[in-house]
C-alpha atoms as a PDB file:
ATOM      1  CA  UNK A   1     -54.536  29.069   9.613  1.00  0.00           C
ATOM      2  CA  UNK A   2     -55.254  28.327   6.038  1.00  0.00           C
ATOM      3  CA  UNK A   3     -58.007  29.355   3.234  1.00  0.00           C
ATOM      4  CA  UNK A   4     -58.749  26.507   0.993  1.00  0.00           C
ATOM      5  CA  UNK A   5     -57.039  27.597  -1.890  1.00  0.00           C
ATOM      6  CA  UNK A   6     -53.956  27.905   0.558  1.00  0.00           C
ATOM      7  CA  UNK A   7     -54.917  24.127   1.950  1.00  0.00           C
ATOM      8  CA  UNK A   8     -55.864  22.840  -1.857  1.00  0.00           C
ATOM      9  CA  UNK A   9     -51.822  24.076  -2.599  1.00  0.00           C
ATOM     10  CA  UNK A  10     -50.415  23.007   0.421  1.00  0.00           C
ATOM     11  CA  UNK A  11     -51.734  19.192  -0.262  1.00  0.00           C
ATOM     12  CA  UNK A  12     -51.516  19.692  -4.112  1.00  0.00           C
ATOM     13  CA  UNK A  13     -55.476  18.411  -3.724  1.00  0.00           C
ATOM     14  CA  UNK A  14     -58.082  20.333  -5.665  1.00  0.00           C
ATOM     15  CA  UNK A  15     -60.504  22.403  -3.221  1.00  0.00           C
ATOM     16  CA  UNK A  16     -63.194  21.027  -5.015  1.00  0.00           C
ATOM     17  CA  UNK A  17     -61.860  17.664  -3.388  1.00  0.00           C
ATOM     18  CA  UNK A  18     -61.524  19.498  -0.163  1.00  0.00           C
ATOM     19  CA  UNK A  19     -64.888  20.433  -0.114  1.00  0.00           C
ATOM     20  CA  UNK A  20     -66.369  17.607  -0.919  1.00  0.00           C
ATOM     21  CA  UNK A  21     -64.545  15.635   1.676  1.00  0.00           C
ATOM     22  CA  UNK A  22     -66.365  18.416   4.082  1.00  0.00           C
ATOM     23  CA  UNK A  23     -69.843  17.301   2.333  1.00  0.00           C
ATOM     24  CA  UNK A  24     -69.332  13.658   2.869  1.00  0.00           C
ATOM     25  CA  UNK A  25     -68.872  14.488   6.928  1.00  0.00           C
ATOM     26  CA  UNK A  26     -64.998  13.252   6.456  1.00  0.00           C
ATOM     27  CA  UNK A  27     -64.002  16.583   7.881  1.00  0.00           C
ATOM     28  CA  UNK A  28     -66.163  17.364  11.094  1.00  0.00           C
ATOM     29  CA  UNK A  29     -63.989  19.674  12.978  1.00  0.00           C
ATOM     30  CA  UNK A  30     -63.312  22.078   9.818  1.00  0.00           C
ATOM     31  CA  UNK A  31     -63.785  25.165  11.373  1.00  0.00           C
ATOM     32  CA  UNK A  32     -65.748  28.375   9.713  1.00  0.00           C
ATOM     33  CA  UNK A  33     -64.379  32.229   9.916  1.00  0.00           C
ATOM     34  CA  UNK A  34     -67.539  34.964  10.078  1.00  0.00           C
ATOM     35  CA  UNK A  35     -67.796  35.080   6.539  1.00  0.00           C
ATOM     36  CA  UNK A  36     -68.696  30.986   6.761  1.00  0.00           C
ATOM     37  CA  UNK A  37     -65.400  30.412   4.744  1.00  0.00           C
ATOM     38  CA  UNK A  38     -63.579  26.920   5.445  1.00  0.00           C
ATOM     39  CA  UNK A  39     -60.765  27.804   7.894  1.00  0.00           C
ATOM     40  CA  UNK A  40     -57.395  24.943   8.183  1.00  0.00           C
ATOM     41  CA  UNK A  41     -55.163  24.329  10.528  1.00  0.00           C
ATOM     42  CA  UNK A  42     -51.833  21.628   9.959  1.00  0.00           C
ATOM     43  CA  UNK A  43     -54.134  18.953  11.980  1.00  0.00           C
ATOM     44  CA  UNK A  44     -56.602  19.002   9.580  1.00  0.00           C
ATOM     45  CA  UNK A  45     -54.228  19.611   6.160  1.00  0.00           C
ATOM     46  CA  UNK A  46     -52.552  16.231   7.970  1.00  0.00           C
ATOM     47  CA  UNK A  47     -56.176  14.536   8.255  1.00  0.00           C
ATOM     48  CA  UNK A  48     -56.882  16.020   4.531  1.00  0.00           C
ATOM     49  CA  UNK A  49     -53.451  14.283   3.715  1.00  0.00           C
ATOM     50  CA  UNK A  50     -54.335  10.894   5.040  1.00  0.00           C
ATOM     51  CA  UNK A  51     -58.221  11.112   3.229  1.00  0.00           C
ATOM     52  CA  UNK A  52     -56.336  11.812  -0.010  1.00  0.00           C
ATOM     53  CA  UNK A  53     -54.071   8.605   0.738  1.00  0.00           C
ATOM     54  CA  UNK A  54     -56.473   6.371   1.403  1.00  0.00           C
ATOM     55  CA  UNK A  55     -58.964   7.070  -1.394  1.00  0.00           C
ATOM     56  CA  UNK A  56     -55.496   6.952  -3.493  1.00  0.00           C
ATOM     57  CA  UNK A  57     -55.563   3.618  -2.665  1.00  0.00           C
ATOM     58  CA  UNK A  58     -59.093   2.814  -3.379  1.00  0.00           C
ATOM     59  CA  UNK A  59     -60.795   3.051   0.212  1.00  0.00           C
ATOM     60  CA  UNK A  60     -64.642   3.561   0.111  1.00  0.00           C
ATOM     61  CA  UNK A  61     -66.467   6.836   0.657  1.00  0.00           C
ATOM     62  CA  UNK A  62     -68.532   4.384   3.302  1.00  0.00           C
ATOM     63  CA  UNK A  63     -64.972   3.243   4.851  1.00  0.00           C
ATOM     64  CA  UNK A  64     -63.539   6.251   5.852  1.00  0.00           C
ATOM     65  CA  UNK A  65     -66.996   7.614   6.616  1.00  0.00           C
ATOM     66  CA  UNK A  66     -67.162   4.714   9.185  1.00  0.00           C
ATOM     67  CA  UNK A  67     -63.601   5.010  10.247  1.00  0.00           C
ATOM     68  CA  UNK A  68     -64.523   9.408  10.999  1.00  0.00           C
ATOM     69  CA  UNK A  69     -67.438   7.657  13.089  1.00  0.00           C
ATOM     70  CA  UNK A  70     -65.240   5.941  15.002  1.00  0.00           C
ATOM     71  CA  UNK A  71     -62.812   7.934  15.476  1.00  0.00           C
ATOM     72  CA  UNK A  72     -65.316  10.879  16.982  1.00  0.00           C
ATOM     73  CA  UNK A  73     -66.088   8.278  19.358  1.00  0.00           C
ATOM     74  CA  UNK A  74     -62.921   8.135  21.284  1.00  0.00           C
ATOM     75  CA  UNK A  75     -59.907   5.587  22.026  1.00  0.00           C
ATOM     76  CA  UNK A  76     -62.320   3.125  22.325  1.00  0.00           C
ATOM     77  CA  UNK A  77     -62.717   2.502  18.699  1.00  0.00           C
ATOM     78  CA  UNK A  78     -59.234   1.829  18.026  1.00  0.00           C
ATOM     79  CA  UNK A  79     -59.697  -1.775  17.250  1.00  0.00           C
ATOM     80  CA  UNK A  80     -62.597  -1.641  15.247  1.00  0.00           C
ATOM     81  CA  UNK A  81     -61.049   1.386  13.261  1.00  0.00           C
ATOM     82  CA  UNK A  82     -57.367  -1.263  13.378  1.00  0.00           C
ATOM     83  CA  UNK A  83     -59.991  -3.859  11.716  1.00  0.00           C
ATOM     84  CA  UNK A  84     -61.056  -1.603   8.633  1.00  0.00           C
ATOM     85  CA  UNK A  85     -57.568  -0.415   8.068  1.00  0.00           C
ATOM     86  CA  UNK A  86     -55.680  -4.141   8.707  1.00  0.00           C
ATOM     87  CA  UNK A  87     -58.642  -5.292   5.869  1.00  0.00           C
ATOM     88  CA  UNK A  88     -57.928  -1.906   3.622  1.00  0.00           C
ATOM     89  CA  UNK A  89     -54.048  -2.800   4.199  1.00  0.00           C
ATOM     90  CA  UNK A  90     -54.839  -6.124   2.726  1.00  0.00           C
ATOM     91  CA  UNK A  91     -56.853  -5.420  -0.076  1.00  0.00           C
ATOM     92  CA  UNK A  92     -54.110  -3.001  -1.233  1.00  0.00           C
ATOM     93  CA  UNK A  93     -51.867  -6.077  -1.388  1.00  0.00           C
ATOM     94  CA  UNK A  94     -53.727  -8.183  -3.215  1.00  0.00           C
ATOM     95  CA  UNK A  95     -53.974  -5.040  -5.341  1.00  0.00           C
ATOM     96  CA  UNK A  96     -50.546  -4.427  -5.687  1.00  0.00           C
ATOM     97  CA  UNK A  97     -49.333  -7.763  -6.605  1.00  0.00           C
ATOM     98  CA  UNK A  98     -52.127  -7.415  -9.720  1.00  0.00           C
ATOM     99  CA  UNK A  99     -49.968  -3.983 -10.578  1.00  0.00           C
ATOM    100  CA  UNK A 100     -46.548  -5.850 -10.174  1.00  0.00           C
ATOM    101  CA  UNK A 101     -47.638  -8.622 -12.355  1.00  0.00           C
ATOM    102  CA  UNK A 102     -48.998  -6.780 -14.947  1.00  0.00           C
ATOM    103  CA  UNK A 103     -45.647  -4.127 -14.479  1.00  0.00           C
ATOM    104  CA  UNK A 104     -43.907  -7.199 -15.504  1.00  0.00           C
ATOM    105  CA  UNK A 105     -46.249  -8.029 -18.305  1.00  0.00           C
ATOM    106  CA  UNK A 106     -45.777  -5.125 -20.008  1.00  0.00           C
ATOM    107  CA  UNK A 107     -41.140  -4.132 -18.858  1.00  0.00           C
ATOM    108  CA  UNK A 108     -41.175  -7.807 -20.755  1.00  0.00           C
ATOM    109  CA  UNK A 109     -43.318  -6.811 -23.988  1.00  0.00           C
ATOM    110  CA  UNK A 110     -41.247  -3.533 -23.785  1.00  0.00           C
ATOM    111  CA  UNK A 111     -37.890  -6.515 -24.207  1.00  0.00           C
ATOM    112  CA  UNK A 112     -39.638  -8.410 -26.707  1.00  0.00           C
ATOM    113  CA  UNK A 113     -39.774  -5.169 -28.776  1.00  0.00           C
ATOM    114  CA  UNK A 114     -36.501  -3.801 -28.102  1.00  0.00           C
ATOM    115  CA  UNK A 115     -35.375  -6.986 -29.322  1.00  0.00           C
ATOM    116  CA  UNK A 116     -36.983  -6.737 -32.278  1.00  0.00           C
ATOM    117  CA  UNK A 117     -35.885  -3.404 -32.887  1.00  0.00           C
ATOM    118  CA  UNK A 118     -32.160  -4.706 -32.422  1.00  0.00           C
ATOM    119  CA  UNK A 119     -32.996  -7.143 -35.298  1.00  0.00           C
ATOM    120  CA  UNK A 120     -33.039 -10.167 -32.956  1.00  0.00           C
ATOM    121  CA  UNK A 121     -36.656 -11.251 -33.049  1.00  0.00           C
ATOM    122  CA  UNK A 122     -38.236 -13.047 -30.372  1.00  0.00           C
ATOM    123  CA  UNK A 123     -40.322 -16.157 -30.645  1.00  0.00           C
ATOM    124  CA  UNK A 124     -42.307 -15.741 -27.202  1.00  0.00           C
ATOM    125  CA  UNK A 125     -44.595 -13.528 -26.071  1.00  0.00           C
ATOM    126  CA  UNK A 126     -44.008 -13.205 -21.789  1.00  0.00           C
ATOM    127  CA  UNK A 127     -41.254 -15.169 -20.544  1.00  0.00           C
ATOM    128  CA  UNK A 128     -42.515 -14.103 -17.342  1.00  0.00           C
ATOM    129  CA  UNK A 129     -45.718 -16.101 -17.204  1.00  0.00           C
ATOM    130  CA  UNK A 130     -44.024 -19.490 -19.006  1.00  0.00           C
ATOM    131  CA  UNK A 131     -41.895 -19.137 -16.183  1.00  0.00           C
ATOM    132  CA  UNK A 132     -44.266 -18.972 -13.227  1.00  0.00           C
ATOM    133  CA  UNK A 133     -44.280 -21.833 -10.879  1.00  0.00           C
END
Protein backbone atom coordinates (compact mmCIF):
# COMPACT_ATOMS: atom_id res chain seq x y z
CA UNK A 1 0.00 0.00 0.00
CA UNK A 2 0.96 3.50 -0.83
CA UNK A 3 0.40 7.23 0.67
CA UNK A 4 0.07 9.72 -2.04
CA UNK A 5 3.21 11.28 -1.76
CA UNK A 6 4.62 7.61 -2.11
CA UNK A 7 2.04 7.13 -5.32
CA UNK A 8 2.77 10.98 -6.63
CA UNK A 9 6.81 9.52 -6.66
CA UNK A 10 6.15 6.28 -7.81
CA UNK A 11 4.30 7.78 -11.13
CA UNK A 12 6.53 10.96 -11.07
CA UNK A 13 2.72 12.69 -11.14
CA UNK A 14 2.11 15.54 -8.74
CA UNK A 15 -0.48 14.50 -5.85
CA UNK A 16 -2.20 17.48 -6.56
CA UNK A 17 -2.89 15.63 -10.00
CA UNK A 18 -3.68 12.56 -8.05
CA UNK A 19 -6.18 14.13 -6.20
CA UNK A 20 -7.82 15.75 -8.55
CA UNK A 21 -8.19 12.73 -10.71
CA UNK A 22 -10.05 11.38 -7.31
CA UNK A 23 -12.36 14.70 -7.55
CA UNK A 24 -13.27 14.21 -11.12
CA UNK A 25 -14.66 10.42 -10.09
CA UNK A 26 -11.62 8.98 -12.41
CA UNK A 27 -10.54 7.03 -9.38
CA UNK A 28 -13.67 5.28 -7.73
CA UNK A 29 -12.14 2.42 -5.97
CA UNK A 30 -9.32 4.66 -4.16
CA UNK A 31 -9.58 3.35 -0.93
CA UNK A 32 -9.43 5.55 2.53
CA UNK A 33 -7.29 4.45 5.84
CA UNK A 34 -9.15 5.70 9.37
CA UNK A 35 -7.58 8.88 9.22
CA UNK A 36 -9.62 9.41 5.59
CA UNK A 37 -6.09 9.54 3.92
CA UNK A 38 -5.97 8.25 0.14
CA UNK A 39 -4.62 4.68 0.41
CA UNK A 40 -2.84 2.93 -3.26
CA UNK A 41 -2.35 -0.17 -4.26
CA UNK A 42 -0.13 -1.16 -7.84
CA UNK A 43 -3.79 -1.59 -9.55
CA UNK A 44 -4.61 1.71 -9.02
CA UNK A 45 -0.80 3.44 -9.43
CA UNK A 46 -1.31 1.26 -12.97
CA UNK A 47 -4.91 2.94 -13.53
CA UNK A 48 -3.21 6.41 -12.26
CA UNK A 49 -0.51 5.52 -14.96
CA UNK A 50 -2.88 5.03 -17.82
CA UNK A 51 -5.10 8.52 -16.68
CA UNK A 52 -1.75 10.34 -16.84
CA UNK A 53 -1.20 8.77 -20.48
CA UNK A 54 -4.15 9.54 -21.87
CA UNK A 55 -4.60 13.15 -20.75
CA UNK A 56 -0.75 13.24 -22.04
CA UNK A 57 -2.19 12.78 -25.13
CA UNK A 58 -4.96 15.21 -24.96
CA UNK A 59 -8.06 12.94 -23.92
CA UNK A 60 -11.01 14.91 -22.35
CA UNK A 61 -11.82 15.14 -18.65
CA UNK A 62 -15.54 14.04 -20.16
CA UNK A 63 -13.72 11.00 -22.12
CA UNK A 64 -12.17 9.23 -19.56
CA UNK A 65 -14.98 10.20 -17.21
CA UNK A 66 -17.23 8.26 -19.69
CA UNK A 67 -14.75 5.54 -20.32
CA UNK A 68 -14.60 5.07 -15.79
CA UNK A 69 -18.53 4.83 -16.44
CA UNK A 70 -18.18 2.19 -18.53
CA UNK A 71 -15.84 0.44 -17.27
CA UNK A 72 -17.78 0.20 -13.61
CA UNK A 73 -20.34 -1.30 -15.66
CA UNK A 74 -18.75 -4.54 -16.51
CA UNK A 75 -17.39 -6.52 -19.73
CA UNK A 76 -20.23 -5.41 -21.37
CA UNK A 77 -18.94 -2.04 -22.19
CA UNK A 78 -15.96 -3.15 -23.88
CA UNK A 79 -17.00 -2.02 -27.26
CA UNK A 80 -18.35 1.15 -26.49
CA UNK A 81 -15.21 1.90 -24.23
CA UNK A 82 -13.03 0.13 -27.79
CA UNK A 83 -15.11 3.05 -29.68
CA UNK A 84 -13.80 6.10 -27.51
CA UNK A 85 -10.32 4.77 -27.42
CA UNK A 86 -10.18 3.51 -31.45
CA UNK A 87 -11.53 7.52 -31.97
CA UNK A 88 -8.85 8.88 -29.15
CA UNK A 89 -6.22 6.51 -31.05
CA UNK A 90 -7.11 8.39 -34.13
CA UNK A 91 -7.17 11.77 -33.15
CA UNK A 92 -3.64 11.25 -31.73
CA UNK A 93 -2.63 10.46 -35.31
CA UNK A 94 -3.86 13.10 -36.96
CA UNK A 95 -2.09 14.86 -34.09
CA UNK A 96 1.06 13.41 -34.51
CA UNK A 97 1.54 13.81 -38.13
CA UNK A 98 0.89 17.88 -37.29
CA UNK A 99 4.09 17.32 -34.70
CA UNK A 100 6.14 15.38 -37.42
CA UNK A 101 5.52 17.99 -39.96
CA UNK A 102 6.23 20.79 -38.05
CA UNK A 103 9.51 18.54 -36.43
CA UNK A 104 10.55 18.76 -39.95
CA UNK A 105 9.77 22.40 -40.34
CA UNK A 106 11.85 23.45 -37.86
CA UNK A 107 15.37 20.07 -38.12
CA UNK A 108 15.20 21.97 -41.79
CA UNK A 109 15.34 25.77 -40.53
CA UNK A 110 17.89 24.35 -37.97
CA UNK A 111 19.98 23.23 -41.81
CA UNK A 112 19.23 26.39 -43.36
CA UNK A 113 21.09 28.03 -40.42
CA UNK A 114 23.83 25.72 -39.98
CA UNK A 115 24.43 26.42 -43.45
CA UNK A 116 24.65 29.76 -43.03
CA UNK A 117 26.82 29.53 -40.22
CA UNK A 118 29.26 27.35 -42.48
CA UNK A 119 29.29 30.41 -44.83
CA UNK A 120 27.21 28.60 -47.49
CA UNK A 121 23.98 30.56 -47.50
CA UNK A 122 20.84 29.15 -48.52
CA UNK A 123 18.36 30.63 -50.92
CA UNK A 124 15.15 28.62 -49.64
CA UNK A 125 13.36 28.64 -46.77
CA UNK A 126 11.82 24.63 -46.24
CA UNK A 127 12.89 22.31 -48.78
CA UNK A 128 10.58 20.10 -47.11
CA UNK A 129 7.31 21.71 -48.09
CA UNK A 130 8.60 22.64 -51.97
CA UNK A 131 9.05 19.12 -51.98
CA UNK A 132 5.69 17.73 -50.87
CA UNK A 133 3.68 15.90 -53.38
Amino acid sequence: MFTIKEASEKLNCPAHTIRFYDKEGLLPNIRRDDNGNRIFDKKDLDWIRLMTCFRATGMSIADLKKIVELALQGEATIGQRRAILEAHQEEIKRKQQVLNEAFEAVSQKLEVYNQIQKGNPEDRFLTYFDERP
